[in-house]
Protein backbone atom coordinates (compact mmCIF):
# COMPACT_ATOMS: atom_id res chain seq x y z
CA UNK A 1 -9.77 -8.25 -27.74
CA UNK A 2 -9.14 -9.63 -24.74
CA UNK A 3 -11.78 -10.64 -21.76
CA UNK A 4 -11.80 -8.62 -18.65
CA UNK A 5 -12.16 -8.86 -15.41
CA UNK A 6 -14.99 -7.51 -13.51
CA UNK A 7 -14.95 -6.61 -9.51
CA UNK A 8 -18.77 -8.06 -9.98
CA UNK A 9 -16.86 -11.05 -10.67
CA UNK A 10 -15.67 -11.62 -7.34
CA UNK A 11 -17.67 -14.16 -4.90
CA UNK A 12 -16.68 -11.94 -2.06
CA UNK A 13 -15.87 -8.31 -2.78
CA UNK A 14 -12.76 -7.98 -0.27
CA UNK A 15 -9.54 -6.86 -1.77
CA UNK A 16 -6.44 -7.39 0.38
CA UNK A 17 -4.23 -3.92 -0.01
CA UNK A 18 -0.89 -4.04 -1.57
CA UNK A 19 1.60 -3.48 1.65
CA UNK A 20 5.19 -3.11 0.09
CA UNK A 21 8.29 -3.52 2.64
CA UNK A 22 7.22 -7.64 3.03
CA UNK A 23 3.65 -8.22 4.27
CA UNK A 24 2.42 -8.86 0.88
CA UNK A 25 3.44 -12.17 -0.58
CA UNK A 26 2.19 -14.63 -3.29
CA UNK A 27 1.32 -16.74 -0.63
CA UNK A 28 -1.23 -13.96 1.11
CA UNK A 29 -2.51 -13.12 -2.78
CA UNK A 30 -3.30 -16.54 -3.46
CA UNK A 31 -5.01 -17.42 -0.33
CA UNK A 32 -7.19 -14.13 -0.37
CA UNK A 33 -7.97 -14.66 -4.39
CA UNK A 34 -8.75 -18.58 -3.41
CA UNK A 35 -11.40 -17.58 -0.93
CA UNK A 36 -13.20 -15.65 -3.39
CA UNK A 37 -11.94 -11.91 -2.98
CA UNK A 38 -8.98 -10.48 -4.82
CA UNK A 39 -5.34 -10.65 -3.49
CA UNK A 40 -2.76 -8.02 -4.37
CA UNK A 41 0.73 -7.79 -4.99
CA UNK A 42 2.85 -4.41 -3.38
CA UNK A 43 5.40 -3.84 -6.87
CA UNK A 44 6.43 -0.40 -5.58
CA UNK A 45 10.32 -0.13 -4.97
CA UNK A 46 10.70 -3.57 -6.40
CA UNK A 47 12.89 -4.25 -9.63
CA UNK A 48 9.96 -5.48 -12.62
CA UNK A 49 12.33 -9.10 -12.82
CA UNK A 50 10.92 -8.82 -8.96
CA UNK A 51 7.13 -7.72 -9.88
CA UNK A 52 7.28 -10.53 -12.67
CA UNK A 53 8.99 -13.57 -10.34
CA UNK A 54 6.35 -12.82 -7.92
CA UNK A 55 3.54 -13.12 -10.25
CA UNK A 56 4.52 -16.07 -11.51
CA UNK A 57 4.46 -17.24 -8.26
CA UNK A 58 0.89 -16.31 -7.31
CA UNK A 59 -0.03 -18.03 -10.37
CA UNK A 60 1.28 -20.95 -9.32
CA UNK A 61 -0.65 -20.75 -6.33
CA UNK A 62 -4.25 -19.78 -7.53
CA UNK A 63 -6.57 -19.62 -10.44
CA UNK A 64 -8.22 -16.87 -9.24
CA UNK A 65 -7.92 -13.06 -9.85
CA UNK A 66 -4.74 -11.13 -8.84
CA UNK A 67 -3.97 -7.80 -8.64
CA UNK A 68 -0.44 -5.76 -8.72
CA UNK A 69 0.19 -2.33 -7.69
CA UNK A 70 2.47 0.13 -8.65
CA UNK A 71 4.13 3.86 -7.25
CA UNK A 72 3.50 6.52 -10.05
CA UNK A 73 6.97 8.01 -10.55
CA UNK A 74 6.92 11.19 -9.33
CA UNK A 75 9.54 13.94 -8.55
CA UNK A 76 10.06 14.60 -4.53
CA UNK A 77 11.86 17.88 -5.37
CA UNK A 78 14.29 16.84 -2.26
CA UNK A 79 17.64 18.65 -2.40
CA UNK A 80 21.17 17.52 -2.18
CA UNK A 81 21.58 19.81 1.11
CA UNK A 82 18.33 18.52 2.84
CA UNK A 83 19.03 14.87 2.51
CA UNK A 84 22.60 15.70 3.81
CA UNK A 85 21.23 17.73 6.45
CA UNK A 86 18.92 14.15 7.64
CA UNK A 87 21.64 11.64 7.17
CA UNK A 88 23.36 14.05 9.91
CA UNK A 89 20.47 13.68 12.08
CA UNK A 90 20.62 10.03 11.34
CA UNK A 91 24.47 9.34 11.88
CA UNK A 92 23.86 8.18 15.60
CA UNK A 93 21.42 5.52 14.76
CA UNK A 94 23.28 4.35 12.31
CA UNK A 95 26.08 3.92 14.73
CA UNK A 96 24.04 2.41 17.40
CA UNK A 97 22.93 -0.16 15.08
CA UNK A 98 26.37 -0.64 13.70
CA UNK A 99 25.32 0.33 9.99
CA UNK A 100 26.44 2.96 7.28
CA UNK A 101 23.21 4.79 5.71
CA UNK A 102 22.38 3.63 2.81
CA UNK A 103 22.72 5.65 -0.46
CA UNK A 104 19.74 7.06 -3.44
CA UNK A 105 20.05 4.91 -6.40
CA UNK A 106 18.30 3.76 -9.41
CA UNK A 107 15.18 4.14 -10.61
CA UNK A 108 11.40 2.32 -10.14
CA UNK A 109 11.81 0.74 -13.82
CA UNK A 110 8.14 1.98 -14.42
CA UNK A 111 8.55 1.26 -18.06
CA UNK A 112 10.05 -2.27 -17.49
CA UNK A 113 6.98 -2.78 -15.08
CA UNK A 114 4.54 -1.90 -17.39
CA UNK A 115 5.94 -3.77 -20.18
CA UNK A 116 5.70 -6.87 -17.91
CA UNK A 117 2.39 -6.74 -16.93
CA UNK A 118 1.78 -6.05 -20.12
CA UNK A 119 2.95 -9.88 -21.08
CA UNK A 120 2.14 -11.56 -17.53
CA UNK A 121 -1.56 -9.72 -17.90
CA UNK A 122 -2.55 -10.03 -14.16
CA UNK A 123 -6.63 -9.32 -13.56
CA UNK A 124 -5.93 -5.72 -12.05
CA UNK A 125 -3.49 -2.92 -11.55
CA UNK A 126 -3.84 -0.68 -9.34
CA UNK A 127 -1.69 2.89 -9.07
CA UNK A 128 -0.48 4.91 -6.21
CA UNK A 129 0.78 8.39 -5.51
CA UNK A 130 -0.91 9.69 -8.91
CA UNK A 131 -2.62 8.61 -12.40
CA UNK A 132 -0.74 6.93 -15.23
CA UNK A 133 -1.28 8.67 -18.80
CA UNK A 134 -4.07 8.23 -20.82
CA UNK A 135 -1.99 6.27 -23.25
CA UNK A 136 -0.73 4.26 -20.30
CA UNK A 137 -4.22 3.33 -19.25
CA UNK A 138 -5.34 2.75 -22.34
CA UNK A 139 -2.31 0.35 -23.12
CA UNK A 140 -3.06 -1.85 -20.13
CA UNK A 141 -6.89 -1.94 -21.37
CA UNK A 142 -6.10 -3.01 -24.59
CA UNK A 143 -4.93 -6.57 -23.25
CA UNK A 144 -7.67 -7.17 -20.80
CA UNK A 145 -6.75 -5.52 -17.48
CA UNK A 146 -8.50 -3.58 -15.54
CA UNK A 147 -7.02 -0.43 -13.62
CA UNK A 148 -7.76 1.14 -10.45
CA UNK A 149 -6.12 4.47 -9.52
CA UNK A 150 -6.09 5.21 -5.26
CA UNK A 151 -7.26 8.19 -4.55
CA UNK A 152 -7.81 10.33 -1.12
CA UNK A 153 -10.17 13.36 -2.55
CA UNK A 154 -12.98 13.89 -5.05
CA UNK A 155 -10.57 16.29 -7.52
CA UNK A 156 -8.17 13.28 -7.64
CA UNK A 157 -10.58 11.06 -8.51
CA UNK A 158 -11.72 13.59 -11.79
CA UNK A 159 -8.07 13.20 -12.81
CA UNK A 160 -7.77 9.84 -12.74
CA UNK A 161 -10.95 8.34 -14.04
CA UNK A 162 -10.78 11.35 -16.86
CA UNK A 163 -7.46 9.61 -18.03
CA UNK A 164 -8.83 6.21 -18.71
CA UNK A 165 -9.17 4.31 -15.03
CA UNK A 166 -11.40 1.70 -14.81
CA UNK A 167 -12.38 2.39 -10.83
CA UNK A 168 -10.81 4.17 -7.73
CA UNK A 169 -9.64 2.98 -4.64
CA UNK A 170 -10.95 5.94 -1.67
CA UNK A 171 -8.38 5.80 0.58
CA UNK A 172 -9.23 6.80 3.80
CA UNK A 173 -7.35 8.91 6.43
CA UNK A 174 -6.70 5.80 9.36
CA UNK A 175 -5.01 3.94 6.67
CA UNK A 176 -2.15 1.72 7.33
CA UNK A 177 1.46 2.42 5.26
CA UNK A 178 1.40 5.54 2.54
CA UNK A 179 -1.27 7.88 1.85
CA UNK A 180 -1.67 7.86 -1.72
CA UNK A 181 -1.82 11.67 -1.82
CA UNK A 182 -1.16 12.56 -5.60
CA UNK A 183 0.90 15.91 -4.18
CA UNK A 184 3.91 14.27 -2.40
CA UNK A 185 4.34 17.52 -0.73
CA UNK A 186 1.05 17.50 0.91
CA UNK A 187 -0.55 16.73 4.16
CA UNK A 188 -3.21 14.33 3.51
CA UNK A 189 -6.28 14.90 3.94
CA UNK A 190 -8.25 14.07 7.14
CA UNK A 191 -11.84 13.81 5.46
CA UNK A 192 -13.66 10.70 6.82
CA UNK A 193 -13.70 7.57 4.77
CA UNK A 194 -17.57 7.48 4.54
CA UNK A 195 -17.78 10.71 3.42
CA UNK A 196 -15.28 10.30 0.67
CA UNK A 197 -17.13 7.47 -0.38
CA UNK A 198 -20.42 8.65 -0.42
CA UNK A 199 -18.74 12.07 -2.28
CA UNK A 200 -17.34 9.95 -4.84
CA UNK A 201 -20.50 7.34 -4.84
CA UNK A 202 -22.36 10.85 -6.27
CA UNK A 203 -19.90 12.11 -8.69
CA UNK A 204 -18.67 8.67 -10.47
CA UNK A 205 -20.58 5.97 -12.46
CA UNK A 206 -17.21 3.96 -12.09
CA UNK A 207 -16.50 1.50 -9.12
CA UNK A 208 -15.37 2.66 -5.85
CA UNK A 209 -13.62 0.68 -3.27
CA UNK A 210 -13.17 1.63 -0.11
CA UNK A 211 -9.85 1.16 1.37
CA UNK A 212 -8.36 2.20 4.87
CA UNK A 213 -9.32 0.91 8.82
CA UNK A 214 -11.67 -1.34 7.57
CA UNK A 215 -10.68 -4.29 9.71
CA UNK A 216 -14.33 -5.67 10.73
CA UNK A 217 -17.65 -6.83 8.92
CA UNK A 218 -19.27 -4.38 10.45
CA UNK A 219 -16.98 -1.77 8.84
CA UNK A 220 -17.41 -3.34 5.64
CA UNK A 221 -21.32 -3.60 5.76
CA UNK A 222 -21.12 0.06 6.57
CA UNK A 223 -18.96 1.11 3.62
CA UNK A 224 -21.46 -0.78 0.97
CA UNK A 225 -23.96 0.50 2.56
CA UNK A 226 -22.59 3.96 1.53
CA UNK A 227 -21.72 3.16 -1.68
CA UNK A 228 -18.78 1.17 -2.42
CA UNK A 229 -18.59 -1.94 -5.19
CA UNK A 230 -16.09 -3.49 -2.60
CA UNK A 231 -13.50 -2.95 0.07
CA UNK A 232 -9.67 -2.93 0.41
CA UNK A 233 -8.05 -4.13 3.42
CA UNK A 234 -4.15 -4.15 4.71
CA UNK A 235 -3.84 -4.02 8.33
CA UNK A 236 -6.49 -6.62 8.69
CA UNK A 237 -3.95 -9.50 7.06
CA UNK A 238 -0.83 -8.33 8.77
CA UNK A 239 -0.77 -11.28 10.88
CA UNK A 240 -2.21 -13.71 8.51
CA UNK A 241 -0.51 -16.70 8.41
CA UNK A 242 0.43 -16.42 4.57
CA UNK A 243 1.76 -12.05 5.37
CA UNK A 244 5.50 -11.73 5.23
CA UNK A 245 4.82 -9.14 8.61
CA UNK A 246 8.45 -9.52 10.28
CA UNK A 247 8.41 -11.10 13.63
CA UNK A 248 8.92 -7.63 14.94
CA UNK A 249 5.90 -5.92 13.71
CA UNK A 250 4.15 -8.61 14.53
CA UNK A 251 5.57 -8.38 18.31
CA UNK A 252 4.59 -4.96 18.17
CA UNK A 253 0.96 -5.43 17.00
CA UNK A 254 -0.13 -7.44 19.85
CA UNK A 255 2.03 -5.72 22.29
CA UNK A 256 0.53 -3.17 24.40
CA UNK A 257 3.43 -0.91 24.99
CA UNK A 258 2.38 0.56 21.75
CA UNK A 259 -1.11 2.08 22.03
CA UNK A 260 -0.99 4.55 18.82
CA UNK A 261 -0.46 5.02 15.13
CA UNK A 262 1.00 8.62 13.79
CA UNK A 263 1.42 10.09 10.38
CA UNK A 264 4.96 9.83 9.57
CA UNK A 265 7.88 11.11 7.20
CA UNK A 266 10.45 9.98 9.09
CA UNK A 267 11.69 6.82 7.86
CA UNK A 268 10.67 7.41 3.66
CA UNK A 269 10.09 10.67 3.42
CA UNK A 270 6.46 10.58 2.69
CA UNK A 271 3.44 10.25 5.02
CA UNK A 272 2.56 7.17 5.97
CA UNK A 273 1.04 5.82 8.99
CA UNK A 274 2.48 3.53 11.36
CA UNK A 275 3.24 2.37 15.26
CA UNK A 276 4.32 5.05 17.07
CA UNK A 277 7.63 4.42 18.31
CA UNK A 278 11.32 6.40 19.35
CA UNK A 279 12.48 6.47 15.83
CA UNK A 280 9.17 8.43 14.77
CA UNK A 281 9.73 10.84 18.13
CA UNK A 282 13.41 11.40 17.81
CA UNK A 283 13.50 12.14 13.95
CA UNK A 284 9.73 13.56 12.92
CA UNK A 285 10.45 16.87 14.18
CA UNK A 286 13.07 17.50 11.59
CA UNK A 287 11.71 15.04 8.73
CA UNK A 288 11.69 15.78 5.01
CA UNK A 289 10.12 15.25 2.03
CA UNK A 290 12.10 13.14 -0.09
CA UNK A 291 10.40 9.83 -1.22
CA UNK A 292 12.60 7.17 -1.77
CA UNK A 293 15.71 9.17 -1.15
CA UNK A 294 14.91 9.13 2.33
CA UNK A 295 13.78 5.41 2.62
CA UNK A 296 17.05 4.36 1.16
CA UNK A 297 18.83 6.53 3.50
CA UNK A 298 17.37 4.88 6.32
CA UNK A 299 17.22 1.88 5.00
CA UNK A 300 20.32 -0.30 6.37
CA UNK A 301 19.15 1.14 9.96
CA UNK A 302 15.32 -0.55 9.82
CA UNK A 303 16.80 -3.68 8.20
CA UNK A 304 19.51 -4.01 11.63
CA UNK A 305 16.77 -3.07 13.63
CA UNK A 306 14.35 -5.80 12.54
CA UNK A 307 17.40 -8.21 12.67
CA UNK A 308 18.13 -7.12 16.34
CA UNK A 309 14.63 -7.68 17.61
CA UNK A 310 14.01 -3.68 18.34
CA UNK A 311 11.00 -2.65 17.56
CA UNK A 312 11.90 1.30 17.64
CA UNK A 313 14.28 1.25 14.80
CA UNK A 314 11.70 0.61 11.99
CA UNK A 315 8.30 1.65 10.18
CA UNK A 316 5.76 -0.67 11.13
CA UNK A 317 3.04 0.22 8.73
CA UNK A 318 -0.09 0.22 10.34
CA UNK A 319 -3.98 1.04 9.69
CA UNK A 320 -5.65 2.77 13.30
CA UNK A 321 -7.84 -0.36 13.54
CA UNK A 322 -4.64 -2.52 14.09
CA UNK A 323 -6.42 -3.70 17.45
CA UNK A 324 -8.46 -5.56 15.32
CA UNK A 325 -5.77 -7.90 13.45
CA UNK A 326 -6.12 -11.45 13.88
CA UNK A 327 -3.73 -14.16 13.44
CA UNK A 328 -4.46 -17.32 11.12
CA UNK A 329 -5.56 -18.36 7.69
CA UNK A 330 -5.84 -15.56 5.29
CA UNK A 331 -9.21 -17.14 4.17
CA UNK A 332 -9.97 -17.24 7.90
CA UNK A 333 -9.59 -13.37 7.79
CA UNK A 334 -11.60 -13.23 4.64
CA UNK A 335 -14.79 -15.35 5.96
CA UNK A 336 -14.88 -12.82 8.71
CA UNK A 337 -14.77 -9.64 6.79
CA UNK A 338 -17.49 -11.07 4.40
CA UNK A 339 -19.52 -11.55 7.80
C-alpha cells in the first residue's frame, strides 16, 4: 500500500486550476505547491510523453504536492457535414491570417496517460468533462493517488463519487476556460457557485473544492465558510510570473477595450468562457458542437493570431473576475488568496 495524500495536508488550501492551451506550466505548479497550496498540471489535448516530460519537470522544481488533470474521452457526436459546413464559415479567417485550417486527428491517448501516472504517481488527478470507471478510479487508488472528478451539479457529483472519486471540484458558472459539463451537448448550468457548494456540502461526506471566479480572499473566506475543504483558482494566476499566458492574453487582460467574458463554442466546440472578442461575434452565431474537432479546425488560425499580436483571432480563456488578476510571483498570488 502506498501513502496518500490528503487536501488536509496542504499548509494553505488553494489549488491553482489546470488551464490547458499554455498558462499552466511546471514552473506555475511548482511555485503554487512551494508556497504551501497545490499546483496543477492542464494534460488535456497533450500527448502522455507530454503529460509525463512535464511532470518530471515539476518534480524537478518542488517537493511538494502536484496535481495533473485530464479530459474524459467522450464522443461529441459532430458530423462530417457540420464540421464542413464551419470550416466554410472559417475559410476567410483563415485567409486573412494566411493559414490552411487545420485537420481532426488522433486521439487523447487516455490509456497511455493513465498508465503514466500510474508510474510517475503525482499527489492528485483530477478529471474533466465526466467520471473515469470504477476500475479506473480504483486503479489510480491502488498506488497512492488521490482523484478528484469536476463537477457543475449535484447529480454529477452522485456519479462520480459513486464510482470511486476521492473529492469533487464544484465548478462554478463565471469560470474561466471549459465548463466541465459531463453532457458535451449541454448548456451549463448557471446555478451560483455558493449554492452548489453548500448543495453538495449537504449531500457528500467527501471533500469539495470550490473552483470558478474566485480571484480574492474574500471570495475564498466566503466559499469555506459555505463549506468547501479548499478552493481552485485559474484566472487568478494568468499573469503570474511563472503562467505561460501569451503576451496577447495578457495584453488583453489589462486592456480595457475588452470589458466582458461570454460563453463560447466558437473556437473548440465546447463551452467555455473567455474575452469577448470579433472571432466570438462573427462565428458564435453558427457554432457547433464538436470538441476537439473544432479546436483543431481552428487551430492554425489562433496560433497566427497570437503570433501577429491580434487579440481577436484567439480564445483567451478567462474566469468573470479577470479584473482581479495580478501580475508577479505565483506565491505572491497565493499569500493573497490565503488572506
Amino acid at each position: 500500500m502506498f501513502d496518500r495524500f490528503a487536501l488536509a495536508d496542504l499548509n494553505v488550501r488553494v489549488l491553482g486550476a489546470p488551464m490547458a492551451g499554455g498558462p499552466s506550466t511546471p514552473a506555475l505548479a511548482a511555485a503554487i505547491s512551494n508556497s504551501g497550496g497545490l499546483g496543477f498540471l492542464a494534460a488535456g489535448l497533450q500527448s502522455a510523453a507530454e503529460m509525463a516530460d512535464s511532470i518530471l519537470a515539476t518534480r524537478r522544481l518542488t517537493s511538494g504536492p502536484i496535481g495533473v488533470n485530464l479530459f474524459v474521452p467522450q464522443r461529441s457526436g459532430v458530423t462530417i457535414e457540420e464540421l464542413g459546413a464551419f470550416a466554410a464559415a472559417l475559410e476567410d479567417d483563415a485567409e486573412g491570417y494566411g493559414v490552411a485550417l487545420g485537420e481532426p486527428h488522433g486521439d487523447d491517448e487516455w490509456d497511455a496517460k493513465l498508465e503514466a501516472l500510474c508510474d510517475l504517481r503525482p499527489e492528485v488527478v483530477s478529471f474533466t468533462f465526466g467520471s473515469p470507471s470504477e476500475s479506473q478510479y480504483r486503479r489510480l487508488g491502488d498506488v497512492g493517488i488521490l482523484t478528484l472528478a469536476s463537477v457543475t451539479t449535484v447529480h454529477e457529483a452522485v456519479v462520480a463519487v459513486s464510482f470511486g472519486a476521492d473529492a469533487v471540484v464544484a465548478q462554478g458558472p463565471d469560470a474561466g476556460g471549459h465548463r466541465a459539463t459531463f453532457d458535451a451537448r449541454a448548456r451549463p448550468p448557471g446555478e451560483p457557485l455558493d449554492d452548489l457548494v453548500s448543495a453538495l456540502a449537504a449531500c457528500f461526506d467527501c471533500p469539495i473544492i470550490a473552483a470558478g471566479g474566485l480571484a480574492t480572499a474574500a471570495a475564498v473566506r466566503r466559499m469555506r465558510a459555505a463549506g468547501a475543504a479548499a478552493v481552485q483558482v485559474g484566472t487568478a494566476f494568468l499573469l503570474a510570473d511563472e503562467a505561460g499566458t501569451n503576451p496577447v492574453h495578457r495584453a488583453a487582460l489589462r486592456d480595457p477595450r475588452f470589458t466582458e467574458t461570454v460563453l463560447t463554442r466558437a473556437f473548440t466546440g465546447r463551452y467555455a468562457r473567455a474575452l469577448r472578442n470579433r472571432f466570438v461575434d462573427k462565428h458564435e452565431a453558427h457554432a457547433i458542437f464538436g470538441f476537439p474537432e473544432v479546436a483543431m479546425i481552428t487551430g492554425p488560425i489562433q496560433a497566427a493570431a497570437v503570433k501577429l499580436g491580434d487579440p481577436h483571432g484567439v480564445g483567451m480563456w478567462t474566469g468573470a473576475a479577470y479584473r482581479h488578476a495580478r501580475s508577479g510571483p505565483a506565491a505572491d498570488i497565493v499569500r493573497q488568496l490565503a488572506g
